[in-house]
Protein backbone atom coordinates (compact mmCIF):
# COMPACT_ATOMS: atom_id res chain seq x y z
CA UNK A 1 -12.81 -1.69 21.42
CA UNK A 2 -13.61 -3.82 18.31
CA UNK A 3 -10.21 -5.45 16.50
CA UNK A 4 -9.72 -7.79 13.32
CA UNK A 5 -6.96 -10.23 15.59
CA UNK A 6 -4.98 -12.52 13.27
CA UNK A 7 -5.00 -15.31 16.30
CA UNK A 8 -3.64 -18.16 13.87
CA UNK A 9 -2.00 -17.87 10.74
CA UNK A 10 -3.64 -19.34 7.20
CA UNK A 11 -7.14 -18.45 9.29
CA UNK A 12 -9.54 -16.39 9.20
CA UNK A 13 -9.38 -12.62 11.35
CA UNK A 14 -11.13 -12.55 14.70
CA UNK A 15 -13.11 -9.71 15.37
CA UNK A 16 -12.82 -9.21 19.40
CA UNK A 17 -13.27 -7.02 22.14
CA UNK A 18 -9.33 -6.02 23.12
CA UNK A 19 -8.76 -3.36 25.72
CA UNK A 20 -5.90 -0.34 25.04
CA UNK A 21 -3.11 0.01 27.32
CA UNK A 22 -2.01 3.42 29.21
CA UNK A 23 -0.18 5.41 26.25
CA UNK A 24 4.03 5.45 26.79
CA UNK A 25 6.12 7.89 25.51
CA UNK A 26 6.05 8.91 21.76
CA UNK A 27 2.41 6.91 21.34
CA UNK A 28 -1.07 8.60 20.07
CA UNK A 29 -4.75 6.85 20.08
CA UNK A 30 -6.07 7.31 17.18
CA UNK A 31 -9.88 6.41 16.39
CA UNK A 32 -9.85 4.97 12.73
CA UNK A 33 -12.51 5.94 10.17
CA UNK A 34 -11.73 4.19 7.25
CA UNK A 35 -8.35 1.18 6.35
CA UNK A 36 -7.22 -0.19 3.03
CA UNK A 37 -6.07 -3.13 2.96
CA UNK A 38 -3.13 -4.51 -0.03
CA UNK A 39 -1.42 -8.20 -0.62
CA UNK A 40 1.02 -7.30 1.66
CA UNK A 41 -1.02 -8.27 4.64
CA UNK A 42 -2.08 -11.29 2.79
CA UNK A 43 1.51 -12.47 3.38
CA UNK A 44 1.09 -11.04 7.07
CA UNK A 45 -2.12 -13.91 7.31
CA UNK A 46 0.41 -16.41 5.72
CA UNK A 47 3.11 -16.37 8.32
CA UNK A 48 5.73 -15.05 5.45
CA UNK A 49 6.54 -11.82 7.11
CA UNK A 50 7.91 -13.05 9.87
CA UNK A 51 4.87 -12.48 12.19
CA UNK A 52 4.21 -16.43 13.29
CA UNK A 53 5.72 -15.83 16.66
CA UNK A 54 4.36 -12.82 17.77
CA UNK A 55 0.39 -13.81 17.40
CA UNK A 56 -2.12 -12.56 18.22
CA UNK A 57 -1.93 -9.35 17.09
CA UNK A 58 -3.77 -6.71 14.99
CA UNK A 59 -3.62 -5.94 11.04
CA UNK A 60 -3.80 -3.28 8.67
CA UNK A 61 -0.94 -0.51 7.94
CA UNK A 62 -2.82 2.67 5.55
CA UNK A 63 -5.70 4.14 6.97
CA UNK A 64 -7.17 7.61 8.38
CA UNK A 65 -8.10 8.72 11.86
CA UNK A 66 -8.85 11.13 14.92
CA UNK A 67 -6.26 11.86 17.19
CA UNK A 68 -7.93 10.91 20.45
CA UNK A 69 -5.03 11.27 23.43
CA UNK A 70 -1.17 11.92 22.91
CA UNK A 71 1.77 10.63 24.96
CA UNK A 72 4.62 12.09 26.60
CA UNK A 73 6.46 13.58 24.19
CA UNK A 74 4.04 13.99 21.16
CA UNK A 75 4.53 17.24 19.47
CA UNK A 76 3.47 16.74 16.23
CA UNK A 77 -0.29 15.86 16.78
CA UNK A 78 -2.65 16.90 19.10
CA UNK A 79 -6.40 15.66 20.19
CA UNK A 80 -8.84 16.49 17.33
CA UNK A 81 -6.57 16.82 15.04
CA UNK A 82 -6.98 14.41 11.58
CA UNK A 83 -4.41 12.15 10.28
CA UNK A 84 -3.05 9.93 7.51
CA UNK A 85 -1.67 6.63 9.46
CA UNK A 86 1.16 4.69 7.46
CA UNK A 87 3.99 2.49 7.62
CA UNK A 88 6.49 4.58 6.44
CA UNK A 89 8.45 6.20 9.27
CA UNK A 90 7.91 10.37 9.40
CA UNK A 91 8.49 12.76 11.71
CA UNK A 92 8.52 12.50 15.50
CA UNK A 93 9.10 9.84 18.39
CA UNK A 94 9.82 5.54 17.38
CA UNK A 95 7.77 4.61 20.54
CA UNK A 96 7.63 1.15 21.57
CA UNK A 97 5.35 -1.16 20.34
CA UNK A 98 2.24 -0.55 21.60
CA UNK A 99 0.44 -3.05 24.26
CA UNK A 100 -3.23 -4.32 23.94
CA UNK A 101 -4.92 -7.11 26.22
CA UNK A 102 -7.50 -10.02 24.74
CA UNK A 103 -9.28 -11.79 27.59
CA UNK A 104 -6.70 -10.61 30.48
CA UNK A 105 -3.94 -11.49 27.86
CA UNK A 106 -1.21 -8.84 27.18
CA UNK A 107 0.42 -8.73 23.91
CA UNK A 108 2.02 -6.51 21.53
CA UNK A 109 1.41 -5.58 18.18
CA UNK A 110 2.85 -2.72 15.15
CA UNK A 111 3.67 0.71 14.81
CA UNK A 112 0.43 1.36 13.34
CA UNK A 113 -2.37 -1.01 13.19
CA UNK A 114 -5.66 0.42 11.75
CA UNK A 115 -8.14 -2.61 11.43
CA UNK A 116 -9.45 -1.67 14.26
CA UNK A 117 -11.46 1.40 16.38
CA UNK A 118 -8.82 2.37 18.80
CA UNK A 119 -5.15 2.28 17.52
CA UNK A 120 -1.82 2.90 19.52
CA UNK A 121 0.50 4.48 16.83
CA UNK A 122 3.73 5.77 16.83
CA UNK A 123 4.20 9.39 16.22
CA UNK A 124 5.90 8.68 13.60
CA UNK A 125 3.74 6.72 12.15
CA UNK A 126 0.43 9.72 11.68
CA UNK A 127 0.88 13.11 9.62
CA UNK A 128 -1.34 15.62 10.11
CA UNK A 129 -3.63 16.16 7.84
CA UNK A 130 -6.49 19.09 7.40
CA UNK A 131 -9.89 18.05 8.83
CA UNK A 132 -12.29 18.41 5.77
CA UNK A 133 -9.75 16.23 3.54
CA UNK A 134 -11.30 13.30 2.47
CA UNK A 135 -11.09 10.07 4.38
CA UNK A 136 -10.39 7.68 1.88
CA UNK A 137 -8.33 9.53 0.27
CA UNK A 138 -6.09 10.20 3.26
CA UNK A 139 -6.45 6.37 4.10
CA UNK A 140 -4.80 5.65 1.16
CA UNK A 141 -1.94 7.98 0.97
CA UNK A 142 -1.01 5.51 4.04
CA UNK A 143 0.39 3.06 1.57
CA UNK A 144 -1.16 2.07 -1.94
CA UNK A 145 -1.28 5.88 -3.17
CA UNK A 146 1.86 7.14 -1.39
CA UNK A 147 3.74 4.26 -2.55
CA UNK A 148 3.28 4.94 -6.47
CA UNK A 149 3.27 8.40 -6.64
CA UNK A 150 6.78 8.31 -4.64
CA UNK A 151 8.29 5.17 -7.06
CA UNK A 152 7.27 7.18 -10.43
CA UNK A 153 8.85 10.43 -8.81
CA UNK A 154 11.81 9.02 -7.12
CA UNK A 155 13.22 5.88 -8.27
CA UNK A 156 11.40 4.98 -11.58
CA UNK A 157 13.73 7.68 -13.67
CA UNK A 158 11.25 8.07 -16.15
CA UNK A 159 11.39 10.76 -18.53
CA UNK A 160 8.52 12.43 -20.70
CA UNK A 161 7.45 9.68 -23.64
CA UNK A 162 9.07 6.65 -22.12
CA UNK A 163 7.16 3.20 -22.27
CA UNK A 164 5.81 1.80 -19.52
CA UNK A 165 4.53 -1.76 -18.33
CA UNK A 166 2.76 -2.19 -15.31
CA UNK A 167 2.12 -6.02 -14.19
CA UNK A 168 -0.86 -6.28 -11.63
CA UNK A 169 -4.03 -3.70 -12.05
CA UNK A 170 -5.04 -4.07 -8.37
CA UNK A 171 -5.39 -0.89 -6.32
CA UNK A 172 -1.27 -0.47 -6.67
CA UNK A 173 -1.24 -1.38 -10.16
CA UNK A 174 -3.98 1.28 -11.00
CA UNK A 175 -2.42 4.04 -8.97
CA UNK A 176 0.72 3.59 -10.19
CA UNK A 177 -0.52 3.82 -13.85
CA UNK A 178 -2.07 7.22 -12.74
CA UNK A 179 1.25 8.28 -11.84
CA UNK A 180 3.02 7.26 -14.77
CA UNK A 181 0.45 9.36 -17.07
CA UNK A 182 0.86 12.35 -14.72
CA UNK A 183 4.70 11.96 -14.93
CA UNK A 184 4.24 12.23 -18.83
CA UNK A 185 4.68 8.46 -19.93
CA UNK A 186 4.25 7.45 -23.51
CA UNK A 187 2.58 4.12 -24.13
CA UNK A 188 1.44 2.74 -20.69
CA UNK A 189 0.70 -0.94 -21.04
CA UNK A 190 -1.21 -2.86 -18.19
CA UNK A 191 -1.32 -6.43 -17.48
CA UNK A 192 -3.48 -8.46 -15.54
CA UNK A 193 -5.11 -11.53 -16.10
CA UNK A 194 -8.80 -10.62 -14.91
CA UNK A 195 -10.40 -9.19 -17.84
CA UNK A 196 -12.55 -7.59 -15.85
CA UNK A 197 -9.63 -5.13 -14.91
CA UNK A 198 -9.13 -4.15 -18.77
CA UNK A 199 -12.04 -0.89 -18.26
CA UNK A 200 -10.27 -0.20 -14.77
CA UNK A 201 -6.66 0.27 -16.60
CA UNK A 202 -7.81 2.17 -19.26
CA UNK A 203 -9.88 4.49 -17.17
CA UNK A 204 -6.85 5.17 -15.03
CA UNK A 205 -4.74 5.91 -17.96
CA UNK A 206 -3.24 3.11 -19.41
CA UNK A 207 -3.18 3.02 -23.30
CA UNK A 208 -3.62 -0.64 -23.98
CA UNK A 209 -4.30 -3.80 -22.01
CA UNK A 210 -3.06 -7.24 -22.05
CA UNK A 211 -3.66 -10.70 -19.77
CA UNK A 212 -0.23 -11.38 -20.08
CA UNK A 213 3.24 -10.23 -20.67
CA UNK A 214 3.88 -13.07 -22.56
CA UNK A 215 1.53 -10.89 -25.22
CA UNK A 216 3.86 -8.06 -25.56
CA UNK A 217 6.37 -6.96 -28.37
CA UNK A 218 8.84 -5.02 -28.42
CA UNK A 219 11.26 -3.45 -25.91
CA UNK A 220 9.97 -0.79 -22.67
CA UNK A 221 11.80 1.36 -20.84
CA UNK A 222 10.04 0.54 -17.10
CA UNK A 223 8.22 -2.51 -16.16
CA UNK A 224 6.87 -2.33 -12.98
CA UNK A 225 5.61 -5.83 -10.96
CA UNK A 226 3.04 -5.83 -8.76
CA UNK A 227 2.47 -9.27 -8.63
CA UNK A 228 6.07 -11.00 -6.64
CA UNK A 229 5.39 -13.96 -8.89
CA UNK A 230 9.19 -15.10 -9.76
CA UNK A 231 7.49 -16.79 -13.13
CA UNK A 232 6.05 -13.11 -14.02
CA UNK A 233 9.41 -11.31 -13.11
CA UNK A 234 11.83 -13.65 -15.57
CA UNK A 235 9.40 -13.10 -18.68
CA UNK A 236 9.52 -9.08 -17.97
CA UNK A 237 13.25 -9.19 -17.77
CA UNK A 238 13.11 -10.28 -21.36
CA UNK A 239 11.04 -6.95 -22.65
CA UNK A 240 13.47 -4.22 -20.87
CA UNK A 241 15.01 -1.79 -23.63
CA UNK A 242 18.53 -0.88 -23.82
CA UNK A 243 17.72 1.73 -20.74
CA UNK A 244 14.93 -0.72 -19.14
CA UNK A 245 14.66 -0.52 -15.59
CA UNK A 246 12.66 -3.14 -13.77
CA UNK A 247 11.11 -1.51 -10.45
CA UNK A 248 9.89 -4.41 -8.48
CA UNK A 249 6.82 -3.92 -5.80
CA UNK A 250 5.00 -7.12 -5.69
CA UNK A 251 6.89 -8.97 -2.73
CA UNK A 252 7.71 -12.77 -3.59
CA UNK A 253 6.96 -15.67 -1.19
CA UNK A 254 10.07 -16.34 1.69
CA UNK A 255 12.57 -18.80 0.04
CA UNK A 256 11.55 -17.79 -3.83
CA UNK A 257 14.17 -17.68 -6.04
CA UNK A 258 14.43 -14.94 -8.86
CA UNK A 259 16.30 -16.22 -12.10
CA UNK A 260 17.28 -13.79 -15.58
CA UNK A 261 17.93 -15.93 -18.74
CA UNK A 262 20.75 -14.94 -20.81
CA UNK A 263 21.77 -12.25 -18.10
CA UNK A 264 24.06 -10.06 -20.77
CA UNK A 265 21.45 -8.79 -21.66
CA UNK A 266 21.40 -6.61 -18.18
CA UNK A 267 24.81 -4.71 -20.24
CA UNK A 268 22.43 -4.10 -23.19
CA UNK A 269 22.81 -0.28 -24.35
CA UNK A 270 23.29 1.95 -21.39
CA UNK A 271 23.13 -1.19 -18.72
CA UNK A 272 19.35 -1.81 -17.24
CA UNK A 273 18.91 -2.28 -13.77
CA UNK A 274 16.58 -4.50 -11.25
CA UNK A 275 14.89 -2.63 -7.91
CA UNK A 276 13.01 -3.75 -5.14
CA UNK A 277 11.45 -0.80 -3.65
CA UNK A 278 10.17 -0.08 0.04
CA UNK A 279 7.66 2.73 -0.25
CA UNK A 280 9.16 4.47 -3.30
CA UNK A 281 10.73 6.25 -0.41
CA UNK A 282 7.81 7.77 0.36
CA UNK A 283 8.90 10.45 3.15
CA UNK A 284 5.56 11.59 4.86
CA UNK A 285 6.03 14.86 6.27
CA UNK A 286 7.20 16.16 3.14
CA UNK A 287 5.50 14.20 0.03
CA UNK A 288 1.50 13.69 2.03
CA UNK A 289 1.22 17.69 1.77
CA UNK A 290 2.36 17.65 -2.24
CA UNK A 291 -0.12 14.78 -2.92
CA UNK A 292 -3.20 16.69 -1.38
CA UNK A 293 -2.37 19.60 -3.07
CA UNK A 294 -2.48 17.29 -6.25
CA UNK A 295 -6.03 15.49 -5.47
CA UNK A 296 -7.29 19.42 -4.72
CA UNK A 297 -6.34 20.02 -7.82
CA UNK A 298 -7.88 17.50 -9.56
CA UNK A 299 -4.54 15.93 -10.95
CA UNK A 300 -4.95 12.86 -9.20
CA UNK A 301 -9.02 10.84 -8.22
CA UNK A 302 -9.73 7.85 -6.46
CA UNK A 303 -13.18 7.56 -8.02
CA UNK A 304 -12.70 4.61 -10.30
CA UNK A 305 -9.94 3.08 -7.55
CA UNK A 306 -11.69 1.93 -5.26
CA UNK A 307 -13.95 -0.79 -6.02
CA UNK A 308 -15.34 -2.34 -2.81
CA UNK A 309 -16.03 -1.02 0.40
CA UNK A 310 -16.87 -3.07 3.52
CA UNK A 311 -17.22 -2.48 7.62
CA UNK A 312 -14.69 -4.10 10.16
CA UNK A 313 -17.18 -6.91 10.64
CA UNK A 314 -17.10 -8.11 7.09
CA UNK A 315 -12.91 -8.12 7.15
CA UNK A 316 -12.76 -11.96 6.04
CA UNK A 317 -15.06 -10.79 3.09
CA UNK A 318 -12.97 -8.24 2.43
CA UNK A 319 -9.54 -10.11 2.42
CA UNK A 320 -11.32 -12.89 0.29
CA UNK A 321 -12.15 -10.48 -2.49
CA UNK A 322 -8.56 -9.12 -2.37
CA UNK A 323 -7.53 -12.78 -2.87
CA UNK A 324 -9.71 -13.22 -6.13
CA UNK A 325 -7.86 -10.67 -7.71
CA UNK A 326 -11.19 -8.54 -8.83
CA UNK A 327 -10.51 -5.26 -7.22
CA UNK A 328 -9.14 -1.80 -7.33
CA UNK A 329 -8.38 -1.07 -3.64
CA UNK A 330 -10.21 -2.00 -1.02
CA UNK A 331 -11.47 0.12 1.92
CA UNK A 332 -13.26 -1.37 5.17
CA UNK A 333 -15.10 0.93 7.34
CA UNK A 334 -14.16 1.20 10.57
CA UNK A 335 -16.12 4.45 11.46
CA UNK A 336 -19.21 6.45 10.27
CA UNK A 337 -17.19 8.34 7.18
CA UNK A 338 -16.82 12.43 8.22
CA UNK A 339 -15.64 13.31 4.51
């Protein structure tokens, strides 16, 4: 089968011919329709996520997919059956990591890899999903999506009419905007410093746009970063209100420093607080099933979200627009799309 290898880090993918193992205990083949991919796995391509040692091996963590084959063990899929694939542990068996082979090579890779045709997953690493939902869609409830609806419902706090800042209008930034209108947010201020992204935040509900946060006045009650830059993150601290919480997503480069000037003011009114988060907490089994029932009802759309679209043969292409900073999310084709 066809995989986007990262062989060397700071180059490009390889696309290459790697052959699946036998399946273990707790381990489903999944064919994969569609991936997203997110500045995460920009990192990954860097070497900052720890991954230099363990190369080659394959990319991508959100996607969407056919349950081909199940190992011992699997009770919680079954061939044929469709699937959101995602990094966030869920139900069922922590298998190993799975084994692939590149010219009579064996090596390992992730839980969940979905840059590629034929992934070995973890069980808990697919949900079930029903068959006519929409691929994209489900792709993206394997990260991006999941991860902002589950930070504005679980750890952002935010109450009806509260201010909002969201740093970054990529495919997170966008979403997470979404969520913050449908969690009842008052003013819902985006920042990004491609213009281009101004119709994109609006569209998704943002109230006003600005390149910078240096632009803003005035206090907010959540600022959410997208972006990890440590530069960004100390001018934000300066625009939390008296109840500001600071929700940070973006991940910062290994052996960045974060500084706070004048750190009082983190005692201002009611005290203010700084988060990293790791998925919102996104728990799978339980939140996937809400979140369909909230695209079937119209409440949430990826129609203006996703802004390019490529196959598994144009992955470099893909990863370079990511890199420019001109997109929504991103989706690469790995399979003729069902839905």
């Amino acid at each position: 089968m066809k995989a986007a290898v990262l062989e060397e880090i700071n180059h490009p993918l390889v696309l290459k011919n790697v052959e699946i193992s036998p399946l273990r205990v707790g381990q489903v083949l999944v064919k994969v329709i569609v991936s997203g991919i997110c500045g995460s796995q920009l990192h990954e391509i860097n070497g900052n996520k720890g991954n230099s040692k363990f190369l080659p091996h394959l990319m991508g963590h959100e996607g969407c997919g056919i349950v081909q084959e199940v190992g011992a063990g699997v009770k919680n899929v079954k061939p044929g059956d469709k699937v959101v694939m995602h990094w966030r542990p869920g139900l069922g068996i922590e298998s190993e990591f799975p084994t692939y082979s590149l010219k009579g090579k064996n090596f390992t890779s992730g839980k969940v890899n979905t840059l590629c045709e034929l992934a070995i997953v973890s069980e808990n690493r697919v949900t079930k999903v029903p068959n006519e939902t929409n691929s994209e869609f489900a792709a993206l409830l394997g990260c991006s999506l999941s991860t902002s609806l589950a930070l504005i419902e679980n750890e952002s706090n935010l109450k009806f009419g509260e201010n909002v800042v969201v740093i970054g209008c990529g495919g997170l930034g966008l979403s997470i905007i979404a969520a913050a209108k449908l969690r009842g947010a008052g003013e819902i201020i985006a920042i990004d410093k491609v213009e281009s992204k101004r119709n994109l935040a609006l569209s998704h509900g943002a109230t006003a746009f600005h390149s910078s946060v240096n632009d803003l006045l005035g206090k907010f009650d959540l600022v959410i970063d997208t972006t990890g830059n440590s530069e960004i993150i100390k001018h934000a601290f300066g625009i939390l209100s008296g109840v500001g919480r600071m929700l940070l997503v973006g991940q910062p480069n290994p052996g960045q420093s974060l500084s706070f000037p004048n750190a009082i003011q983190l005692f201002n009114g009611s005290g203010q607080s700084i988060r990293a988060t790791q998925g919102g907490g996104m728990i799978p089994q339980s939140d996937i099933p809400r979140y369909l029932k909230l695209f079937e009802l119209g409440l949430i759309s990826i129609d203006n979200l996703i802004t390019h679209r490529f196959d598994l043969n144009q992955v470099n292409q893909a990863f370079d627009t990511l890199k420019l900073g001109v997109a929504g999310r991103i989706i690469v084709r790995i399979e003729e799309m069902l839905t």
